[in-house]
C-alpha atoms as a PDB file:
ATOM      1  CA  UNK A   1       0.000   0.000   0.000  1.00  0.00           C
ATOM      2  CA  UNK A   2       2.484   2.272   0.494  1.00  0.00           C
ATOM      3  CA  UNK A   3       4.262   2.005  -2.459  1.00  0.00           C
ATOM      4  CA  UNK A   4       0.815   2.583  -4.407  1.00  0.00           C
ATOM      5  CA  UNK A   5       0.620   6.166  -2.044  1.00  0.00           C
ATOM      6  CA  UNK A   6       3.859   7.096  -3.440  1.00  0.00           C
ATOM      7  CA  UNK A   7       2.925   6.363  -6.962  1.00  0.00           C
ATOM      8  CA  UNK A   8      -0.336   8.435  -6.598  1.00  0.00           C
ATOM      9  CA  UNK A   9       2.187  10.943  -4.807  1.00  0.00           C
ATOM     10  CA  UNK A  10       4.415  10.559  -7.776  1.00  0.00           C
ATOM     11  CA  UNK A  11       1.341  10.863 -10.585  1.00  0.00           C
ATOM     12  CA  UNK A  12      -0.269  14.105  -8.584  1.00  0.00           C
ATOM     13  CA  UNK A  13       3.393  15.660  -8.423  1.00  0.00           C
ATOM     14  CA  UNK A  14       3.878  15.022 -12.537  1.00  0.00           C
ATOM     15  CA  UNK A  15       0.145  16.671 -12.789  1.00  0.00           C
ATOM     16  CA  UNK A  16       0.912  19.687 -10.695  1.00  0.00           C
ATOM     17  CA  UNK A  17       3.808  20.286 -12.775  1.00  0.00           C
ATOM     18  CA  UNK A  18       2.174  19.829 -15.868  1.00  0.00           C
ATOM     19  CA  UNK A  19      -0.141  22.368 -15.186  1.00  0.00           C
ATOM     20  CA  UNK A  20       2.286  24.617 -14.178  1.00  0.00           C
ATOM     21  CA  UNK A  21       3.951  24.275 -16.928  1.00  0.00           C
ATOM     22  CA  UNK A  22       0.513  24.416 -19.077  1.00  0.00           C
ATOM     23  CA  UNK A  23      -0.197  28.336 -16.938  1.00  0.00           C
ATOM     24  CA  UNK A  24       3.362  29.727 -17.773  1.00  0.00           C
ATOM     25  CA  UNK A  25       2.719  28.978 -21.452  1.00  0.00           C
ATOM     26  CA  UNK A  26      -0.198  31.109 -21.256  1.00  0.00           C
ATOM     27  CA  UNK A  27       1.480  33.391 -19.467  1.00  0.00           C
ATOM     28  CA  UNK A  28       3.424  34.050 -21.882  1.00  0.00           C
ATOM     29  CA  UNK A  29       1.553  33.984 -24.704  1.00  0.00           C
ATOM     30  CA  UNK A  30      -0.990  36.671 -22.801  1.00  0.00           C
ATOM     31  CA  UNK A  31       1.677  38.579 -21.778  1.00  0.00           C
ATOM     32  CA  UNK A  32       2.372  38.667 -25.790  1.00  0.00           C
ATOM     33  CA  UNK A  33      -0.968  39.647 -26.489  1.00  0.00           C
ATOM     34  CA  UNK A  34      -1.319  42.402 -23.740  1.00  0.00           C
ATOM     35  CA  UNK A  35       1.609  44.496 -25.324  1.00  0.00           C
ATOM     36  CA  UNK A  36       4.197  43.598 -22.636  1.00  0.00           C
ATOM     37  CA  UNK A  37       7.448  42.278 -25.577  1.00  0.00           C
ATOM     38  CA  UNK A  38      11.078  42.844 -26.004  1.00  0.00           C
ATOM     39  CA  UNK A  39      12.443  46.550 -25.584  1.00  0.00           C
ATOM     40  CA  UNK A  40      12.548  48.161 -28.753  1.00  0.00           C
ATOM     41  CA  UNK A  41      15.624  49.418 -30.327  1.00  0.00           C
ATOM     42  CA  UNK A  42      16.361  53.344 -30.147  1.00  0.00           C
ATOM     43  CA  UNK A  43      15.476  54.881 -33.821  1.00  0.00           C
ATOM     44  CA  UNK A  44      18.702  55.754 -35.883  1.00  0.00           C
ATOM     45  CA  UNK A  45      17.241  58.638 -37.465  1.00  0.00           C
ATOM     46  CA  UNK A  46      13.683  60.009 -36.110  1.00  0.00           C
ATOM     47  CA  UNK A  47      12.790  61.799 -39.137  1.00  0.00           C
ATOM     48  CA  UNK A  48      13.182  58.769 -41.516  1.00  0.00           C
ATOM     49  CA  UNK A  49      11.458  56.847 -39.129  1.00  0.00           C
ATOM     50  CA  UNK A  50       8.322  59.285 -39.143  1.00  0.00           C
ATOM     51  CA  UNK A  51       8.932  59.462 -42.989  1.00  0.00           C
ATOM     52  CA  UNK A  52       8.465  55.582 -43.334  1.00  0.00           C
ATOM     53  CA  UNK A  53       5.854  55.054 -40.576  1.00  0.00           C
ATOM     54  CA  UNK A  54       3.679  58.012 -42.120  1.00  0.00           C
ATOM     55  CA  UNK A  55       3.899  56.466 -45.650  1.00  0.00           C
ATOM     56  CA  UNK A  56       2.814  53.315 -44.523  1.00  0.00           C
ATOM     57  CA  UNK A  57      -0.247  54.769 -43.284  1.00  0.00           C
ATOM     58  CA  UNK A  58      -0.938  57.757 -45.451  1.00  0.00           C
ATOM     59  CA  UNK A  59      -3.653  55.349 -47.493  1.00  0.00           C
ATOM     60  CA  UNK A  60      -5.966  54.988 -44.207  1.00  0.00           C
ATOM     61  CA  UNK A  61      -5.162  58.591 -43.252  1.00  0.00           C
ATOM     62  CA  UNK A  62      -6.118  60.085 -46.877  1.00  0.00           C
ATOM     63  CA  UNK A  63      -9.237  58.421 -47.400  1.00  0.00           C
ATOM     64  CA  UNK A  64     -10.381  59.710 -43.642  1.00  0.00           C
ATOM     65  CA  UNK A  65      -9.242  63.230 -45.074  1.00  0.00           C
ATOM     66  CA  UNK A  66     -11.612  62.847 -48.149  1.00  0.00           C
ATOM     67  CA  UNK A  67     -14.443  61.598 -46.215  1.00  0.00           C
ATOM     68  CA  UNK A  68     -14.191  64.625 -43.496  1.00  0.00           C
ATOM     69  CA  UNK A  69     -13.961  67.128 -46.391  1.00  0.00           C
ATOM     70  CA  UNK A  70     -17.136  65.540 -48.164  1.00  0.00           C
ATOM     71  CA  UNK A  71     -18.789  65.968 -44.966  1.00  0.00           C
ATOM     72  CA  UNK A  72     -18.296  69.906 -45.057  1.00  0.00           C
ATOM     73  CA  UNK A  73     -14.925  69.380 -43.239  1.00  0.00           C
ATOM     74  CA  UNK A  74     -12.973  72.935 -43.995  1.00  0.00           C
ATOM     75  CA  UNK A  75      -9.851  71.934 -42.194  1.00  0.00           C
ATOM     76  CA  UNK A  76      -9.583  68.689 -43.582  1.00  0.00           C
ATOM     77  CA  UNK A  77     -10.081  70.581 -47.252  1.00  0.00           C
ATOM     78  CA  UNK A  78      -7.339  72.943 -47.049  1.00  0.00           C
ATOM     79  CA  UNK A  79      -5.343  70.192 -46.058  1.00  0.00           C
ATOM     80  CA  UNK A  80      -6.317  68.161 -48.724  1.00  0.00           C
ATOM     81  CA  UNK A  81      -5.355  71.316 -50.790  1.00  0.00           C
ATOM     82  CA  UNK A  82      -2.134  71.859 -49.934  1.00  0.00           C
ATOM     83  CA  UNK A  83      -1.126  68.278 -49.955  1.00  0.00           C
ATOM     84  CA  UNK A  84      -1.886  68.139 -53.506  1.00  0.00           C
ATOM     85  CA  UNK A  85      -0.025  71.479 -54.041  1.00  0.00           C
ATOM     86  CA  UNK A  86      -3.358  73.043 -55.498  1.00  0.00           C
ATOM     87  CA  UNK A  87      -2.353  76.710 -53.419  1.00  0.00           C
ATOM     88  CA  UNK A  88       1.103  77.027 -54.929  1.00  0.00           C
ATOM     89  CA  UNK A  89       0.732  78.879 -58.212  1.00  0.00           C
ATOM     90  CA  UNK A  90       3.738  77.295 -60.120  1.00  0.00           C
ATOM     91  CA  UNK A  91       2.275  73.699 -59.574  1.00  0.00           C
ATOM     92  CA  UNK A  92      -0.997  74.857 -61.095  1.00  0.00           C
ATOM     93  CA  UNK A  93       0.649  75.743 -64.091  1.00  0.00           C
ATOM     94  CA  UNK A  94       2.511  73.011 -64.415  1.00  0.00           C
ATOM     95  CA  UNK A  95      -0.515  70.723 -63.711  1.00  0.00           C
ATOM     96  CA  UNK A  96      -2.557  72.045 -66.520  1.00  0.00           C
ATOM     97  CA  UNK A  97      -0.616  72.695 -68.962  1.00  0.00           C
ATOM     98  CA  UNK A  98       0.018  75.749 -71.690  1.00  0.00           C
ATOM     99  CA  UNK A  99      -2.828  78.386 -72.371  1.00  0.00           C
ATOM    100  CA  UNK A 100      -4.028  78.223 -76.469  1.00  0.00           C
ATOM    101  CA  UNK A 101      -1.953  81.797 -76.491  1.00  0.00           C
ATOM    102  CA  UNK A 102       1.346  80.312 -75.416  1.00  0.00           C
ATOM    103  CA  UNK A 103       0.951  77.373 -77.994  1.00  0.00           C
ATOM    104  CA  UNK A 104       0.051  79.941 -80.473  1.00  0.00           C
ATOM    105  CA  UNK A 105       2.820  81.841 -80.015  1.00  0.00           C
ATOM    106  CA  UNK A 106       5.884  79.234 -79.543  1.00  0.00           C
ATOM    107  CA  UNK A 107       4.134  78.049 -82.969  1.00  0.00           C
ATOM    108  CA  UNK A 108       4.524  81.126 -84.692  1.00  0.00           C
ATOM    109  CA  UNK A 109       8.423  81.602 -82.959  1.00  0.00           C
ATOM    110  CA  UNK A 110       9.427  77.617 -84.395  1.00  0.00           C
ATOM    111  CA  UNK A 111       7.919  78.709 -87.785  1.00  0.00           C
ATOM    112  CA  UNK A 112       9.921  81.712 -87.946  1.00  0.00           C
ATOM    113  CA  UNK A 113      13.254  79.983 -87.101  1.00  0.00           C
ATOM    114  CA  UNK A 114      12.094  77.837 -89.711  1.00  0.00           C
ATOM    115  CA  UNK A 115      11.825  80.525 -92.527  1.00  0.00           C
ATOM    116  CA  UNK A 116      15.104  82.206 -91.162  1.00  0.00           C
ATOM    117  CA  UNK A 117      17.371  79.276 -91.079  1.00  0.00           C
ATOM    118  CA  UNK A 118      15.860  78.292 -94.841  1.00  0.00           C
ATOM    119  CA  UNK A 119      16.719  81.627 -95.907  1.00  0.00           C
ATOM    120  CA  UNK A 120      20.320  80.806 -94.285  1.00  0.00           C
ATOM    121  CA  UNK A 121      20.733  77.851 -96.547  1.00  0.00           C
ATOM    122  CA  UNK A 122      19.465  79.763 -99.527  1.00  0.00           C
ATOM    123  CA  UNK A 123      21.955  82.703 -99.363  1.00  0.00           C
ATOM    124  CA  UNK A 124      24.966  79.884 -98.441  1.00  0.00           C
ATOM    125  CA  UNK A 125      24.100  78.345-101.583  1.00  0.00           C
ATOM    126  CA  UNK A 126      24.078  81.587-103.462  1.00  0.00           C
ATOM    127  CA  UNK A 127      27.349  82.046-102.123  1.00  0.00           C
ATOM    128  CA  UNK A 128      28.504  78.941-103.165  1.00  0.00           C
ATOM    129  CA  UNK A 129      27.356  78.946-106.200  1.00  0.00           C
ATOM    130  CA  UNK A 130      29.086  82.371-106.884  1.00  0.00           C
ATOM    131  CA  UNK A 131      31.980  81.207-105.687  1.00  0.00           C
ATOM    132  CA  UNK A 132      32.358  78.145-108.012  1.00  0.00           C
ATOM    133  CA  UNK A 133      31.610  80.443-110.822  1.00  0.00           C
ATOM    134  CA  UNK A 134      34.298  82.411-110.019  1.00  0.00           C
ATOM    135  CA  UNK A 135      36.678  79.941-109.989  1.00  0.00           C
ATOM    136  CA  UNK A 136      35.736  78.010-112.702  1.00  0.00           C
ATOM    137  CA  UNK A 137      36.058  80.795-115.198  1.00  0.00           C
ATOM    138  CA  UNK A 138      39.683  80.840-113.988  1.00  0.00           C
ATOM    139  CA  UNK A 139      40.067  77.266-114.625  1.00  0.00           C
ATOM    140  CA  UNK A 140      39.037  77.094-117.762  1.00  0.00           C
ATOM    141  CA  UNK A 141      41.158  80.113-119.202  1.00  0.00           C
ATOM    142  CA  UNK A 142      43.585  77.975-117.776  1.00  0.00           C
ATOM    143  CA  UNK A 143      42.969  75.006-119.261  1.00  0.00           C
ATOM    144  CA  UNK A 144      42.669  76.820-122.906  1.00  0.00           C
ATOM    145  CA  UNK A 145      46.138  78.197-122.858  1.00  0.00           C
ATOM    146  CA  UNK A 146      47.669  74.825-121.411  1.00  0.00           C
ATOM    147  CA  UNK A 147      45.221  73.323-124.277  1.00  0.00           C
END
């Protein structure tokens, strides 16, 4: 009898142990789940780290902006605004683009480089051509008295 006392002494101490073993395991996985983890590292540089983090969530945080502003949000508008650069002046222009008048008028500047630089080749060949006149007459005195 005493021997089967020690082996329910023996089974009850394996069981308490299990089970402690069993509440540290959720011990630790609820002190995962409740936030309490390793110590994070110190951030190298804090404004690449806001950079990154704030791209990351700059989807979520956008669409919130556009829903505020459709609900009459002003703040969230002219935030919106300047995000998008719609305020700066030189942006706009860039964004849409050359008036008719502009594309009018760098027309009318390319055709008249056009004419000029035709007229160019014109008077080179004129000159050219004057100039082997000139020296063929020359050449072919020349060749008549060697002839």
């Amino acid at each position: 009898m005493v021997k089967k006392k020690a082996a329910h002494k023996g089974e009850e101490v394996e069981a308490i142990q299990a089970t402690e073993r069993d509440n540290n395991g959720t011990e630790q996985q609820a002190g995962k789940e409740t936030g309490t983890k390793k110590k994070a590292r110190p951030v190298r540089c804090i404004h690449r780290h806001t950079d990154v983090e704030f791209r990351r969530e700059f989807p979520e945080v956008f669409k919130a902006l556009v829903e505020k502003a459709k609900n009459g949000g002003m703040a969230e508008t002219r935030l919106l605004l300047q995000i998008g650069n719609f305020g700066d002046p030189r942006a706009a222009k860039a964004r849409r683009g050359k008036s008719l008048s502009e594309m009018l008028l760098d027309e009318l500047k390319r055709r008249q480089d056009e004419r000029e630089a035709a007229a160019d080749r014109k008077r080179a060949a004129e000159q050219m051509a004057q100039t082997n006149e000139g020296s063929e007459g020359a050449t072919s005195d020349g060749d008549a008295k060697n002839g």
